[in-house]
Protein backbone atom coordinates (compact mmCIF):
# COMPACT_ATOMS: atom_id res chain seq x y z
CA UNK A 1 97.45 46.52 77.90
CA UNK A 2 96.91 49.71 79.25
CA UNK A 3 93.14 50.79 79.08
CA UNK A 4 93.60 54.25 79.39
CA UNK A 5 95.02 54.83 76.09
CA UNK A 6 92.43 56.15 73.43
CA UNK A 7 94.02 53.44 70.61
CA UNK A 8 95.64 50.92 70.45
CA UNK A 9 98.87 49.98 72.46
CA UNK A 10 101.66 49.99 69.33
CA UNK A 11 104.55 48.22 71.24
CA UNK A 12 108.21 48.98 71.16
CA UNK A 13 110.57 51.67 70.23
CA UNK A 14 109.82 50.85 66.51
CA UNK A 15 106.38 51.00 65.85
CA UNK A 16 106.65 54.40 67.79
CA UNK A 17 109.50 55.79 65.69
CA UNK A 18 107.50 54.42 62.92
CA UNK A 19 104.69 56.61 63.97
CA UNK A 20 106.85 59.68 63.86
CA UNK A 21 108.02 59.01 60.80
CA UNK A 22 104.80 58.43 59.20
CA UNK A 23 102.70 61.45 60.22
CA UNK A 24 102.04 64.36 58.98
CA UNK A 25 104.58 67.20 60.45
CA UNK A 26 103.09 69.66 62.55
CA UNK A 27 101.12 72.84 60.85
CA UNK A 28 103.31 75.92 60.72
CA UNK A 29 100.89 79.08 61.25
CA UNK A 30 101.91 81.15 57.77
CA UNK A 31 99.37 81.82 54.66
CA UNK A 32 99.25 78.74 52.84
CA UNK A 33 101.07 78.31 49.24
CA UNK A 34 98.04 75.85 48.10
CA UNK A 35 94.53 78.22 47.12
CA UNK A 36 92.17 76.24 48.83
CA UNK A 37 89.40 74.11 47.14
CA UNK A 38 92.03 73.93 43.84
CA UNK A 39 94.28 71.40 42.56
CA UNK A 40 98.02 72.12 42.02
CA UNK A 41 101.00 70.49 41.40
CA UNK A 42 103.62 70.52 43.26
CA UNK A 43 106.70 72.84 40.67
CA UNK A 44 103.88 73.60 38.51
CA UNK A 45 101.42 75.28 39.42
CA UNK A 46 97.51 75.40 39.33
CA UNK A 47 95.62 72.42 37.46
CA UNK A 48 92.00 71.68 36.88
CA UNK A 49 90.68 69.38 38.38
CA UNK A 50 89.12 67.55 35.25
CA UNK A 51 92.68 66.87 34.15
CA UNK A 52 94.28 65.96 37.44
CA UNK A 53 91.25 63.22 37.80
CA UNK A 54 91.48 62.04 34.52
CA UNK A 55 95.76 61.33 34.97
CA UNK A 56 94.66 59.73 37.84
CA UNK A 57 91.54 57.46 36.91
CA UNK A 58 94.12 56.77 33.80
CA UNK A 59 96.72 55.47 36.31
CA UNK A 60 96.91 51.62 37.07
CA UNK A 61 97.91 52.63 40.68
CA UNK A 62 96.62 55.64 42.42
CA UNK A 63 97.55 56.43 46.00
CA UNK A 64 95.71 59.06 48.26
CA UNK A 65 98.14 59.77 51.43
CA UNK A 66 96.47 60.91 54.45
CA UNK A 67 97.35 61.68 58.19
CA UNK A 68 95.09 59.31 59.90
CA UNK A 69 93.39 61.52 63.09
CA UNK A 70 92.35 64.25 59.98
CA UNK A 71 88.74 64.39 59.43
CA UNK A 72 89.15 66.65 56.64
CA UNK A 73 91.92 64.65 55.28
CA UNK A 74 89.36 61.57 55.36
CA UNK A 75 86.35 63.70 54.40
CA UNK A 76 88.84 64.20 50.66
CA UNK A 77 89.53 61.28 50.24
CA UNK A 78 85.86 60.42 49.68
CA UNK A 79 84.96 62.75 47.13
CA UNK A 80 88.58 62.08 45.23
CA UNK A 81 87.49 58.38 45.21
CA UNK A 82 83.78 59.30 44.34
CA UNK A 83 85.08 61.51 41.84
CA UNK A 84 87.61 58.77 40.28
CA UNK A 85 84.69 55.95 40.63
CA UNK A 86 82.71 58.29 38.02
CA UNK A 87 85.45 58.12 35.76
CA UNK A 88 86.42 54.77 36.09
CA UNK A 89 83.61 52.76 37.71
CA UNK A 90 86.30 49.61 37.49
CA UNK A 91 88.05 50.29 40.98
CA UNK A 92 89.38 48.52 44.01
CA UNK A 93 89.70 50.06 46.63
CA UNK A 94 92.76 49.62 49.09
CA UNK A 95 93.36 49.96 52.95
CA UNK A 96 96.59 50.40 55.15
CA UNK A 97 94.60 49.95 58.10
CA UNK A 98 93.84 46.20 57.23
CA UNK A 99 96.27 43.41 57.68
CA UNK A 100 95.83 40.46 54.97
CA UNK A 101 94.16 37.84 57.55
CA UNK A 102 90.90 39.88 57.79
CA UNK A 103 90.58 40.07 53.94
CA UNK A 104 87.12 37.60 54.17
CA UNK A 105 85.92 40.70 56.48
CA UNK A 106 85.84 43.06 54.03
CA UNK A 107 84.58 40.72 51.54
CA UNK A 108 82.02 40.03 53.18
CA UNK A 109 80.90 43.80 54.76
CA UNK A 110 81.18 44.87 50.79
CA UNK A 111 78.90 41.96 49.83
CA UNK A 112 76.26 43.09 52.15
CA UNK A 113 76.73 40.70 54.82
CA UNK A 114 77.62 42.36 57.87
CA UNK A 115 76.05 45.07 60.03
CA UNK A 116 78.73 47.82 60.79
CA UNK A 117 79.69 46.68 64.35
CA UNK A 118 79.65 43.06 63.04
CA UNK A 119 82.20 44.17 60.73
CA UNK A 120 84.87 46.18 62.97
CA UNK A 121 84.48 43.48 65.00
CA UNK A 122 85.42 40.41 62.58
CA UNK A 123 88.70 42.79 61.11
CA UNK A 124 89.92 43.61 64.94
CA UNK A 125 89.29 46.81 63.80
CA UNK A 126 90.68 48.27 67.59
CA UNK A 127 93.60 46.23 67.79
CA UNK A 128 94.99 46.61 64.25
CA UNK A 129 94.56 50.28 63.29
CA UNK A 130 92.69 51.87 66.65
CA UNK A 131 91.59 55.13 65.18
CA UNK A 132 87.90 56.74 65.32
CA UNK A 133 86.40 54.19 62.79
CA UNK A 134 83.70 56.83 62.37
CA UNK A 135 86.68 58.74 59.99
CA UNK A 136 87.07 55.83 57.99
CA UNK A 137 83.35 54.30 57.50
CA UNK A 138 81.77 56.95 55.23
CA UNK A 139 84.58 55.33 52.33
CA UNK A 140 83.80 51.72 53.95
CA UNK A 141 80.09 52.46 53.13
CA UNK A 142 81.11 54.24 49.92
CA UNK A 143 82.64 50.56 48.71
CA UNK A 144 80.02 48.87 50.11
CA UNK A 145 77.41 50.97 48.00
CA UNK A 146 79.10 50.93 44.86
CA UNK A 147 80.20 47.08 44.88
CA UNK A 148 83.39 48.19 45.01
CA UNK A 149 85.94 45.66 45.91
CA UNK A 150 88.17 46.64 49.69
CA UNK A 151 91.37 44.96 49.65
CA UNK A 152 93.39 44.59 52.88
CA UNK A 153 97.28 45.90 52.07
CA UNK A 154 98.81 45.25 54.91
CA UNK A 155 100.70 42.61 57.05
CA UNK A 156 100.50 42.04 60.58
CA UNK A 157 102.96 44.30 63.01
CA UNK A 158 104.52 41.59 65.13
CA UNK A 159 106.18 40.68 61.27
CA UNK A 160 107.53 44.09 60.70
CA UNK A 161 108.68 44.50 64.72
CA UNK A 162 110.08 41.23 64.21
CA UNK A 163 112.21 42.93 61.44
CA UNK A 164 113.16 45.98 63.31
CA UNK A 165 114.29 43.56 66.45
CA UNK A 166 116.23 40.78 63.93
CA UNK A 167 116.65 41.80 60.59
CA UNK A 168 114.76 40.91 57.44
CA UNK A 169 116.82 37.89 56.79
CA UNK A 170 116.49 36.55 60.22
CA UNK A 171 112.69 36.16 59.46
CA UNK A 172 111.79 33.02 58.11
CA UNK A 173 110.04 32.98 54.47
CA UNK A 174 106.76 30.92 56.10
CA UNK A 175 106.82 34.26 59.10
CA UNK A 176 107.07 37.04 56.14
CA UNK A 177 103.20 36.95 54.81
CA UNK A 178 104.71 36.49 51.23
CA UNK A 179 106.46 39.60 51.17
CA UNK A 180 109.74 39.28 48.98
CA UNK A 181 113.00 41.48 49.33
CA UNK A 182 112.16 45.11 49.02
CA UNK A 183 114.13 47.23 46.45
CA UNK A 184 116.47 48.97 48.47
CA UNK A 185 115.63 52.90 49.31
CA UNK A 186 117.06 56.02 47.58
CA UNK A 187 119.50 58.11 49.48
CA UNK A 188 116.37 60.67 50.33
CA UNK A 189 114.10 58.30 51.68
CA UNK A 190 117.05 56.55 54.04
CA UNK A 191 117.91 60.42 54.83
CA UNK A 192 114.24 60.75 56.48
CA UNK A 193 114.16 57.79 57.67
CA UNK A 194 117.42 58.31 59.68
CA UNK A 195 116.30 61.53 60.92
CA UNK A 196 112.84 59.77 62.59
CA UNK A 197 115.22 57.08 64.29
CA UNK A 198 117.18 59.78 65.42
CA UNK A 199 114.57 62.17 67.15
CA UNK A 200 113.19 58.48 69.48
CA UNK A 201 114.40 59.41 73.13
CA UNK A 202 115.87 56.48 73.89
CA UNK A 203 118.62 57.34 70.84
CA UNK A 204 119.05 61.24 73.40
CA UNK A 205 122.01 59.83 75.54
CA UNK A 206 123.87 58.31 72.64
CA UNK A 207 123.55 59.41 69.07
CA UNK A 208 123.26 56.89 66.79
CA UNK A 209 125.32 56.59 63.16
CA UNK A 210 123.75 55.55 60.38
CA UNK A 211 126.16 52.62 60.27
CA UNK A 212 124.47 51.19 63.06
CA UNK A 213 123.20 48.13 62.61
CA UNK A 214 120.19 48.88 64.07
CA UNK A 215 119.27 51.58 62.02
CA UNK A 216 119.72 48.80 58.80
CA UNK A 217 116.94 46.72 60.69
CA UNK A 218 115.16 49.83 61.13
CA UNK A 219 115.13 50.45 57.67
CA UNK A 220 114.27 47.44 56.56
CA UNK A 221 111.18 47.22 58.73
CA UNK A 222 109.93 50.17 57.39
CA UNK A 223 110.88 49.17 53.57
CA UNK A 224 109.08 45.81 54.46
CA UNK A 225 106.07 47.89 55.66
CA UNK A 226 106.11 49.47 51.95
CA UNK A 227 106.48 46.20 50.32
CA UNK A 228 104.13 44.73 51.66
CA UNK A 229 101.79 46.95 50.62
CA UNK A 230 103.03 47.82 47.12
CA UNK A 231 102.54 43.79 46.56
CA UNK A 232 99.25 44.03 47.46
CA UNK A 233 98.20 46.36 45.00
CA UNK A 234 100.33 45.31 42.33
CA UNK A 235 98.22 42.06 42.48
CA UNK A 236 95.24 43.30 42.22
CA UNK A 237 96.52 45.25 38.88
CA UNK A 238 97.92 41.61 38.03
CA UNK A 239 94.35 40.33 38.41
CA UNK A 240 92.41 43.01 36.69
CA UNK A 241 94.81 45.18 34.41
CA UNK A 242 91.90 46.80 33.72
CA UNK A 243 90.94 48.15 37.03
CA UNK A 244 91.91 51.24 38.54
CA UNK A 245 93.64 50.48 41.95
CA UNK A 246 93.21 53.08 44.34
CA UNK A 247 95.23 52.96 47.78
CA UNK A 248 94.36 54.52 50.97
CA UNK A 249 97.59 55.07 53.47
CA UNK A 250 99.96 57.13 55.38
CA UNK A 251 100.89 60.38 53.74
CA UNK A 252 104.64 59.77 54.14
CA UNK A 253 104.07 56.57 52.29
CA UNK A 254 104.02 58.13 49.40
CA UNK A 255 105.78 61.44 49.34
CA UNK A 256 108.45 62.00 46.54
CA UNK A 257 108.24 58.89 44.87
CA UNK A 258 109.68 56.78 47.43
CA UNK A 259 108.21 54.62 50.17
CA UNK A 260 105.16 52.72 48.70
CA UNK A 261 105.75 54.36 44.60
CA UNK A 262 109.34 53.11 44.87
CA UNK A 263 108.29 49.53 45.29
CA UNK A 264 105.68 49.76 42.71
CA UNK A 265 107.60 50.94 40.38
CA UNK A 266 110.78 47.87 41.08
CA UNK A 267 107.75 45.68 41.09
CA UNK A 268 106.69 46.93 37.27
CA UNK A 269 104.07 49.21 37.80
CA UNK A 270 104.74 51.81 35.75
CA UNK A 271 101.67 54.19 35.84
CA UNK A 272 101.66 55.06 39.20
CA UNK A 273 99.50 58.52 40.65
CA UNK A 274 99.96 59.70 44.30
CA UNK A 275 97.76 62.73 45.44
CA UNK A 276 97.97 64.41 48.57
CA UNK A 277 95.65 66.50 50.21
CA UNK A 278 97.39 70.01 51.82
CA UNK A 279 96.42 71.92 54.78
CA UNK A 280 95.89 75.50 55.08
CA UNK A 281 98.49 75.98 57.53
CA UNK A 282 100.96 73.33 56.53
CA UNK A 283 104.83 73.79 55.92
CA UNK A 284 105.29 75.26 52.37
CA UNK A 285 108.96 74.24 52.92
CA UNK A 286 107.37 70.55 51.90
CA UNK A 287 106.04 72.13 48.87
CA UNK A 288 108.24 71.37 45.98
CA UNK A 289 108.56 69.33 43.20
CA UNK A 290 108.33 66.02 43.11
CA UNK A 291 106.35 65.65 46.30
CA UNK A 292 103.11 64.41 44.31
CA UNK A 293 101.51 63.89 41.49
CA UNK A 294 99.23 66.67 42.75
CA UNK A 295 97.80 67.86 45.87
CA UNK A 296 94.41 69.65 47.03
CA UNK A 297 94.23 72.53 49.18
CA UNK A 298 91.62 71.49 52.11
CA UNK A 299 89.84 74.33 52.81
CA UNK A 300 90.24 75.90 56.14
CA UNK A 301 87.57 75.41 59.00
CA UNK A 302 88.09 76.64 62.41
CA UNK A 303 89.14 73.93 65.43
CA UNK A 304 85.16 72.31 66.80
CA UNK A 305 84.94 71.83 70.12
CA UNK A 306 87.51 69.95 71.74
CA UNK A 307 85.08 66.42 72.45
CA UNK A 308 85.65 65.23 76.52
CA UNK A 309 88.48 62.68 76.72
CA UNK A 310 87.06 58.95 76.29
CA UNK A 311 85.77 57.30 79.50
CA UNK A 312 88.19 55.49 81.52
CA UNK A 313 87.77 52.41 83.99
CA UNK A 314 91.60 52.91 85.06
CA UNK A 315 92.87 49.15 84.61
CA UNK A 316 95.57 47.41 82.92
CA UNK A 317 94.67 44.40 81.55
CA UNK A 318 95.67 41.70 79.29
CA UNK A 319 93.84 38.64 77.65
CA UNK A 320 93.77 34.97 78.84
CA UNK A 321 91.86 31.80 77.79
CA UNK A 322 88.89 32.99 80.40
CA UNK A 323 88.49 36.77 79.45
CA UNK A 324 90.45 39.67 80.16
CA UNK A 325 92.71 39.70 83.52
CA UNK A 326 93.17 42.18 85.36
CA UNK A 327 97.13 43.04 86.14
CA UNK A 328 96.31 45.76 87.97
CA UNK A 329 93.90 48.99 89.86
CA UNK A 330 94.81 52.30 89.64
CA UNK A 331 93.98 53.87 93.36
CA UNK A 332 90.93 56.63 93.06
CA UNK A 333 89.82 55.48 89.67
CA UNK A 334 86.44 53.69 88.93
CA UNK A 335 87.18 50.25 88.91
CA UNK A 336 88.66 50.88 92.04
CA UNK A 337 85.47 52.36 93.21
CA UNK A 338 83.51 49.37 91.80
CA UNK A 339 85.82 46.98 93.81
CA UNK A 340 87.75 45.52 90.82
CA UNK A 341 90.59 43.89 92.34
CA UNK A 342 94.27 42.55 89.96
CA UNK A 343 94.00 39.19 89.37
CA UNK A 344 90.21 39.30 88.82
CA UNK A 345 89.64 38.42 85.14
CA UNK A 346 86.22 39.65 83.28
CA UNK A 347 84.13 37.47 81.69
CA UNK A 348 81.26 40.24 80.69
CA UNK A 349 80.40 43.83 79.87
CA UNK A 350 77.22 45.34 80.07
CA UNK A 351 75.71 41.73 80.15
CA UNK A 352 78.03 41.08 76.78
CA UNK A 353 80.78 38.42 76.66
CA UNK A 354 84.39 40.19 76.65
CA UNK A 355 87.13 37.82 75.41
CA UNK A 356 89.77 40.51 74.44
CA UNK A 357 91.35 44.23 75.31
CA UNK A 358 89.18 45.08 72.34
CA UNK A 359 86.21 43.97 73.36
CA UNK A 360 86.12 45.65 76.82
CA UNK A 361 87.15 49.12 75.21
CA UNK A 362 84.54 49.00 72.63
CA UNK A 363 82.14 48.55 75.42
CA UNK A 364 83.72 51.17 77.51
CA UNK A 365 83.90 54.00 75.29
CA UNK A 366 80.20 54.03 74.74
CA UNK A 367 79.65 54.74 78.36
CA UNK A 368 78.33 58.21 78.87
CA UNK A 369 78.92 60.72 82.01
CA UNK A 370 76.61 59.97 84.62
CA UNK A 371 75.82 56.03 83.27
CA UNK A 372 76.78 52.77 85.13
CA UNK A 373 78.22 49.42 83.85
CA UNK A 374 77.30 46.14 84.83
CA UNK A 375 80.62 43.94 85.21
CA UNK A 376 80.97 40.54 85.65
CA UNK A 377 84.13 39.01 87.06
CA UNK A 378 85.89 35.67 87.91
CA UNK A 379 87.10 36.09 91.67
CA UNK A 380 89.37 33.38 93.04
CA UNK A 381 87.50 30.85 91.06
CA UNK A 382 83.82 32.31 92.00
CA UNK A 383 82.28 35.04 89.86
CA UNK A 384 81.20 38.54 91.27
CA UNK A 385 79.06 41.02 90.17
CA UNK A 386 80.16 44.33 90.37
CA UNK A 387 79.01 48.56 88.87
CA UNK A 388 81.21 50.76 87.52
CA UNK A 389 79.71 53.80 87.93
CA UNK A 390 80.96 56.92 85.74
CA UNK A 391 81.00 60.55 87.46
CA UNK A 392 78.45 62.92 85.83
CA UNK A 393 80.13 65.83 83.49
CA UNK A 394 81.20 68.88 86.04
């Protein structure tokens, strides 16, 4: 693993054409067809919000789409869910960024057991999603509050990379996480889907068909992605037909009734809700009908800031039975500096055990400019004590 990534290494050529696929397209500058702070939807027109919220909290499935590194995308999905929890206080609350084996996690952080860090920590929060958890906790302490129930939606990614490599069928039932066959995509949705495994670079020299058969397995990852989740909700409804679901994911999960809706709706979920929230600057090409139930214009705020990149020890490293090993130094960085050597493996952080990649990072990217961290190493059998001392800010 590469420590000098901000999130998590997502290996292989499909998890990053996934990514493309799966975010939000880039902002075109233009005056926005969505009045901010308003509801509208998409081939209608302007709705209030009292009646939008009330289709929704009616809904046995209601899906807010986001695009994950969006603060303000995050900061509406807090008061739509606030805003839904008034109406129907009977809610569970479900996350993309979870796979299914850290479900006790969030039982137990919504039960009251579990200080914040002890929390990201027991559902691998860094290796499984990655992104700023500080975006995501005010609706983690939102459930938590309110005794509302977090569910974990997804599966792990080895399964679905396993897909894209082999082929759904190739996967054995005991490997799929009890994910069943996915109802097979609409024209649209394999249309998009195409276009994101045509635009990955290694696809430049030789353009691929759609006939290829690794597009199918490409597909089908991605369809097994939606299943996956559309399962997990479906159950809950199963086990509560009186709740109102509520899932948190992907924008392009949802869009125009495929992805995520699709499988809800071949799975018999028939009153089914997906909002969006809409930038100021985004594409009003993408604004037609059909896209959503409704979406929200987010009202414009100018760019903060720009924060200074994370710190950076300048090691690639990967995890063994006796820590973290160290493959190997980059010259002129800090670890070279604090005499971190490949092949040493490190045992402890800041006088804190470190057993994985996740781990160290955690410990890392609370370093300030200017601050020094203790590092304890495993040296040709022997340990060694070594500083890594970050540079003060210029």
């Amino acid at each position: 693993m590469n420590i000098f990534t901000a999130a998590s290494v997502r290996a292989g050529a499909l998890a990053l054409a996934a990514a493309a696929f799966f975010a939000v397209p880039p902002a075109q500058a233009h005056e926005s067809c969505v009045a901010e702070g308003a509801w509208f939807v998409p081939g209608g027109g302007k709705v209030a919000p009292q009646v939008i919220l009330g289709r929704a909290a009616s809904a046995q499935v209601t899906l807010l789409g986001e695009s994950h590194d969006s603060a303000d995308h995050h900061r509406w999905e807090l008061h739509t869910v606030a805003a839904l929890a008034a109406l129907h206080p009977n809610m569970v609350l479900g996350f993309e960024m979870f796979p299914r084996r850290v479900q006790a996690a969030l039982d137990r952080w919504v039960a009251g057991e579990s200080t914040e860090e002890e929390f990201l920590k027991a559902s691998d929060w860094s290796q499984v999603w990655g992104y700023d958890a500080a975006l995501y906790l005010p609706l983690f302490h939102f459930a938590r509050m309110h005794h509302i129930p977090m569910l974990a939606l997804n599966v792990e990614r080895g399964m679905v990379r396993l897909v894209g490599a082999k082929g759904l069928d190739a996967v054995p039932p005991e490997q799929r996480e009890g994910v069943n066959d996915p109802a097979e995509p609409g024209e649209n949705y394999q249309a998009r889907l195409f276009d994101a495994y045509s635009q990955h670079p290694d696809k430049n020299a030789s353009p691929p068909e759609r006939s290829d058969p690794a597009f199918r397995r490409f597909v089908e990852a991605q369809l097994v992605w939606d299943r996956a989740m559309a399962q997990a909700l479906a159950a809950a409804v199963a086990r509560d037909p009186d709740a109102l679901v509520v899932g948190v994911m992907g924008a392009r999960h949802i869009t125009y009734g495929e992805g995520v809706p699709h499988q809800l709706e071949n799975l018999g979920i028939a009153r089914v809700s997906s909002l969006l929230p809409w930038d100021h600057e985004a594409d009003c090409g993408d604004f037609s009908a059909g896209l959503a139930s409704a979406v929200y214009g987010v009202p414009y705020l100018p760019p903060a800031a720009s924060k200074p990149p994370p710190p950076l020890l300048g090691i690639h490293i990967e995890s063994v039975a006796a820590g973290i090993r160290v493959s190997s130094v980059t010259p002129g960085s800090i670890a070279e500096a604090a005499g971190l050597r490949a092949e040493d493996v490190l045992t402890a952080a800041a006088g804190t055990a470190v057993r994985t990649a996740g781990d160290l990072k955690a410990i890392v990217a609370r370093m300030e400019p200017g601050t020094w961290l203790p590092l304890t190493a495993m040296r040709a059998g022997a340990p060694v004590e070594l500083t890594a001392k970050f540079p003060p800010t210029k």
